[in-house]
Structures are given as C-alpha cells and as structure tokens.
C-alpha atoms as a PDB file:
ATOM      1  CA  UNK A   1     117.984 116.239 199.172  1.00  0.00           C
ATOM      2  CA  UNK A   2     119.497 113.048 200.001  1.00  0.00           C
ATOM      3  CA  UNK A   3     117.875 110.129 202.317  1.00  0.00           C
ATOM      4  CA  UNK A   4     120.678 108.062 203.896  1.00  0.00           C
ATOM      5  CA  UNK A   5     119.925 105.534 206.181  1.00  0.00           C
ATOM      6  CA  UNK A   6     122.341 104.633 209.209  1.00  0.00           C
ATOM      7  CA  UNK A   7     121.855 101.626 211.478  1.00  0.00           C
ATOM      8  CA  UNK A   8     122.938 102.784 215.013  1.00  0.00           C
ATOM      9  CA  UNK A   9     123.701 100.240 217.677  1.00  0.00           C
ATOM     10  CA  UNK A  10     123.079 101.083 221.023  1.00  0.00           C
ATOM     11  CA  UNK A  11     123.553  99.598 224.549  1.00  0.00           C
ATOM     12  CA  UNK A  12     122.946 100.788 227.656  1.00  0.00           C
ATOM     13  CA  UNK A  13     121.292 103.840 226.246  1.00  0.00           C
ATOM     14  CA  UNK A  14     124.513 104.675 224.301  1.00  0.00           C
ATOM     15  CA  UNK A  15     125.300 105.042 220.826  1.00  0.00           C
ATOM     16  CA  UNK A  16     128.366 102.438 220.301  1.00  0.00           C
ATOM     17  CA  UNK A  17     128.654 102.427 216.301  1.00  0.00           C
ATOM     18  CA  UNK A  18     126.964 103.640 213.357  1.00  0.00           C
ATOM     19  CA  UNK A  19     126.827 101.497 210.287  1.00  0.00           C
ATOM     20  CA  UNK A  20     125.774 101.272 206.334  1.00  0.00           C
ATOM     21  CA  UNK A  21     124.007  97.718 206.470  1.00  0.00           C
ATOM     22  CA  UNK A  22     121.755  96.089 209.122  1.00  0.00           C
ATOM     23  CA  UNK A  23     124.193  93.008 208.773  1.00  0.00           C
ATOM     24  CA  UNK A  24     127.075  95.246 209.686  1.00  0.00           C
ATOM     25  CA  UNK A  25     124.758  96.276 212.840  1.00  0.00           C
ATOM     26  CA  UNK A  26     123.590  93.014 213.766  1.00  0.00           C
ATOM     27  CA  UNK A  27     126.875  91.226 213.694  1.00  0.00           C
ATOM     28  CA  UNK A  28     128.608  94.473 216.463  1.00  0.00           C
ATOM     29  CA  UNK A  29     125.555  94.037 218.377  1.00  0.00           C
ATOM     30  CA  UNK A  30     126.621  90.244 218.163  1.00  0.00           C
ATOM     31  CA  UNK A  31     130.017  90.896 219.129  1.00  0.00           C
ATOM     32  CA  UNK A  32     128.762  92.967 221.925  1.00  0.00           C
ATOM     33  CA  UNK A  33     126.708  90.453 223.761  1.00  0.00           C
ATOM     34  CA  UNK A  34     129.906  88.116 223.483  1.00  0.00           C
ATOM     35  CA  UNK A  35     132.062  90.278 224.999  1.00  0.00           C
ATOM     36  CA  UNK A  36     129.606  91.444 227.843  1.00  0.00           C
ATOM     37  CA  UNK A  37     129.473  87.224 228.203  1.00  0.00           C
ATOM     38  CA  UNK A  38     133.000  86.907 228.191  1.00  0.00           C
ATOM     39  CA  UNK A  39     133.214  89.602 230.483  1.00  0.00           C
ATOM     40  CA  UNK A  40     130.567  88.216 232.946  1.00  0.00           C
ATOM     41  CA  UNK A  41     132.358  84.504 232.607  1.00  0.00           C
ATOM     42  CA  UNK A  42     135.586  86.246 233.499  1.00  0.00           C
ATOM     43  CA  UNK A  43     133.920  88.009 236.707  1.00  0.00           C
ATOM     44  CA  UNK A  44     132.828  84.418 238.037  1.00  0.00           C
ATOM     45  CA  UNK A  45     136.210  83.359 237.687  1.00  0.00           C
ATOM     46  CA  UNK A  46     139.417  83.008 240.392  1.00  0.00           C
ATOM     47  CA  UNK A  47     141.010  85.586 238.270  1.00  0.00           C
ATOM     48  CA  UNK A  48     141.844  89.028 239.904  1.00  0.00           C
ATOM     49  CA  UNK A  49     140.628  91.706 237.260  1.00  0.00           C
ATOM     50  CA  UNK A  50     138.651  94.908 237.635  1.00  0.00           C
ATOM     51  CA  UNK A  51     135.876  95.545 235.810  1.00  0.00           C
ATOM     52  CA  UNK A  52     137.361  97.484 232.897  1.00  0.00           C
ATOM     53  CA  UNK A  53     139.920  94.710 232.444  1.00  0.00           C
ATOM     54  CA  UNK A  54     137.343  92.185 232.278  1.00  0.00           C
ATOM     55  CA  UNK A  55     135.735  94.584 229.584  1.00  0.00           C
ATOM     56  CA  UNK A  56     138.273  94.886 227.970  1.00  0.00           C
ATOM     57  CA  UNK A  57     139.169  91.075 227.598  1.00  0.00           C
ATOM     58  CA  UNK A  58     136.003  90.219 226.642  1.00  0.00           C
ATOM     59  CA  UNK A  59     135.982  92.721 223.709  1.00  0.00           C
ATOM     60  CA  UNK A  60     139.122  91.114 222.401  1.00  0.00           C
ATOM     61  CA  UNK A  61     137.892  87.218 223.099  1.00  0.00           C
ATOM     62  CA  UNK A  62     134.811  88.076 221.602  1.00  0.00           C
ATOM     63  CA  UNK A  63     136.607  90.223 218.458  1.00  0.00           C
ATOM     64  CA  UNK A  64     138.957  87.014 218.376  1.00  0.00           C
ATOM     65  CA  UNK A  65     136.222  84.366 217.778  1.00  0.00           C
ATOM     66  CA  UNK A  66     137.864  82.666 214.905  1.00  0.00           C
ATOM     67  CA  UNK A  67     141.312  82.782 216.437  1.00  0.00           C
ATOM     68  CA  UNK A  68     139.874  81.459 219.582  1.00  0.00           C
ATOM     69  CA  UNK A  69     138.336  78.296 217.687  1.00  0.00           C
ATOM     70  CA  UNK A  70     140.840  77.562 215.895  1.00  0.00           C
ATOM     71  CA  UNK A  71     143.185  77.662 218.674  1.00  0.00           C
ATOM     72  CA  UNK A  72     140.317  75.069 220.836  1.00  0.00           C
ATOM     73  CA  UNK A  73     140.085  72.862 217.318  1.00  0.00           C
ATOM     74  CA  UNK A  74     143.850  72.741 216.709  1.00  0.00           C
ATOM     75  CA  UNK A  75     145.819  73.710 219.627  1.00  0.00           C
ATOM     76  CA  UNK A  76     147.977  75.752 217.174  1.00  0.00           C
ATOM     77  CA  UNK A  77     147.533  79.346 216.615  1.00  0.00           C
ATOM     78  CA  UNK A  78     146.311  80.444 212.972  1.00  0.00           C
ATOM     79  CA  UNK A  79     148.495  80.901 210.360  1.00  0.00           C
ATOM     80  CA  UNK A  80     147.173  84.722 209.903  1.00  0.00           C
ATOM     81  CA  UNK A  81     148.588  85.357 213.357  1.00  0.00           C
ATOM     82  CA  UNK A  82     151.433  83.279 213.577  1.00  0.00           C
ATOM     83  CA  UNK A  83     152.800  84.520 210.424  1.00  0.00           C
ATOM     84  CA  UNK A  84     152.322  88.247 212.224  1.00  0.00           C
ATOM     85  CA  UNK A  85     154.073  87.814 214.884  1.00  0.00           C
ATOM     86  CA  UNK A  86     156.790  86.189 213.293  1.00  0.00           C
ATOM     87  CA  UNK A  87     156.596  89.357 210.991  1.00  0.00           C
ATOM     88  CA  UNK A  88     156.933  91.841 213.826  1.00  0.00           C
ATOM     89  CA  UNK A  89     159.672  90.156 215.758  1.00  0.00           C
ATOM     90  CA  UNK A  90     161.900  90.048 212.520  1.00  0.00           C
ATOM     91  CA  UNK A  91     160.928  94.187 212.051  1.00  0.00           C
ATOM     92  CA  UNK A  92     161.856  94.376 216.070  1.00  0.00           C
ATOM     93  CA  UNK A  93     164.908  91.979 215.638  1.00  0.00           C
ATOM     94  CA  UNK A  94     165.679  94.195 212.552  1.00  0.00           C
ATOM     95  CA  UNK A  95     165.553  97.524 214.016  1.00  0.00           C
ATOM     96  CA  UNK A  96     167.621  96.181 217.416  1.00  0.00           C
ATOM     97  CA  UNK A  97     170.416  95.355 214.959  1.00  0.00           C
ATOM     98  CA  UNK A  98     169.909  98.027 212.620  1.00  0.00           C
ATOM     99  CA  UNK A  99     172.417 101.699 214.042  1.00  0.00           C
ATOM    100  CA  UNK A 100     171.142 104.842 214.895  1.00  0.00           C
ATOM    101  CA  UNK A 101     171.477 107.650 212.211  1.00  0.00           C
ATOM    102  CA  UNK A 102     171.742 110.994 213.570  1.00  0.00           C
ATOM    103  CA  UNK A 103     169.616 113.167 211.424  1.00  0.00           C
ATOM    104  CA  UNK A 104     170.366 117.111 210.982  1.00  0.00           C
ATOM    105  CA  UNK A 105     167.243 119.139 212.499  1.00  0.00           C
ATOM    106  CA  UNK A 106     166.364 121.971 209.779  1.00  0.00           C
END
C-alpha cells in the first residue's frame, strides 16, 4: 500500500488545486488572496467590469506579480515578455506573408 500525501487548497468551500508540497499550496493560496484583492480593488474602482471580469483580472495581476513590478520599478516591460511578443508577431507576420497550400484530403 502506498501513503501519498496531497495538499488541497480550498476557498469558499471548494477544492481549487491539489498539490505535492505545502510550499506549492501555500504560495496558490497566496496567489489567491491577491487576486480576490485585486479583484475587490478593481470593484471600488470607476471602471465598468462585472464581477467575473474583475475575477478574472485579478487572477492574471495577481499571476503577473513579477511582471507587474518590474513594469512599476522600470516602466519597461520585462525582457521575458517583450522578447514574446516580439516572437509571436514575427510567427503572425510570418504566416500573413507565408501562401496557402492546398492539401489533398485522403
């Protein structure tokens, strides 16, 4: 027989995640409060959003952290992302300027 042990977060009387390690847990539980935060700081604002947008925003600001602070320290946006985005628009510039095969259907 095999013991495993799983750390579970849970909010609102819902399972959200399952993990291996308590630090694993702790830091999505972490991320959670954030984004509810977020999501409350964005509700007090003149912004127009419903409440699954302002969910939603705050589970990206709050998944974002590092971007976010290095965007407040800096004003630039992090290499890591910039260098994405510049990777995607060549792949969409590529494929706008790349023709159409046809292929045969079997």
């Amino acid at each position: 027989m095999a013991v495993e042990i799983k750390y579970v977060v849970i909010r609102n009387g819902e399972e959200k995640m399952t993990f291996a390690s308590k630090k694993e847990a702790d830091a999505h539980d972490k991320m959670l409060d954030m984004a509810e935060t977020f999501a409350d700081w964005l509700g007090q604002s003149t912004l127009e959003l419903d409440e699954a947008q302002r969910e939603a925003l705050g589970l990206h600001l709050a998944a974002e952290k590092e971007a976010i602070q290095h965007i407040i320290r800096t004003s630039k946006l992090p290499e890591a992302v910039a260098s994405q985005s510049a990777d995607s628009d060549s792949v969409v510039n590529q494929q706008k300027k790349a023709p159409i095969k046809a292929v045969d259907a079997a």
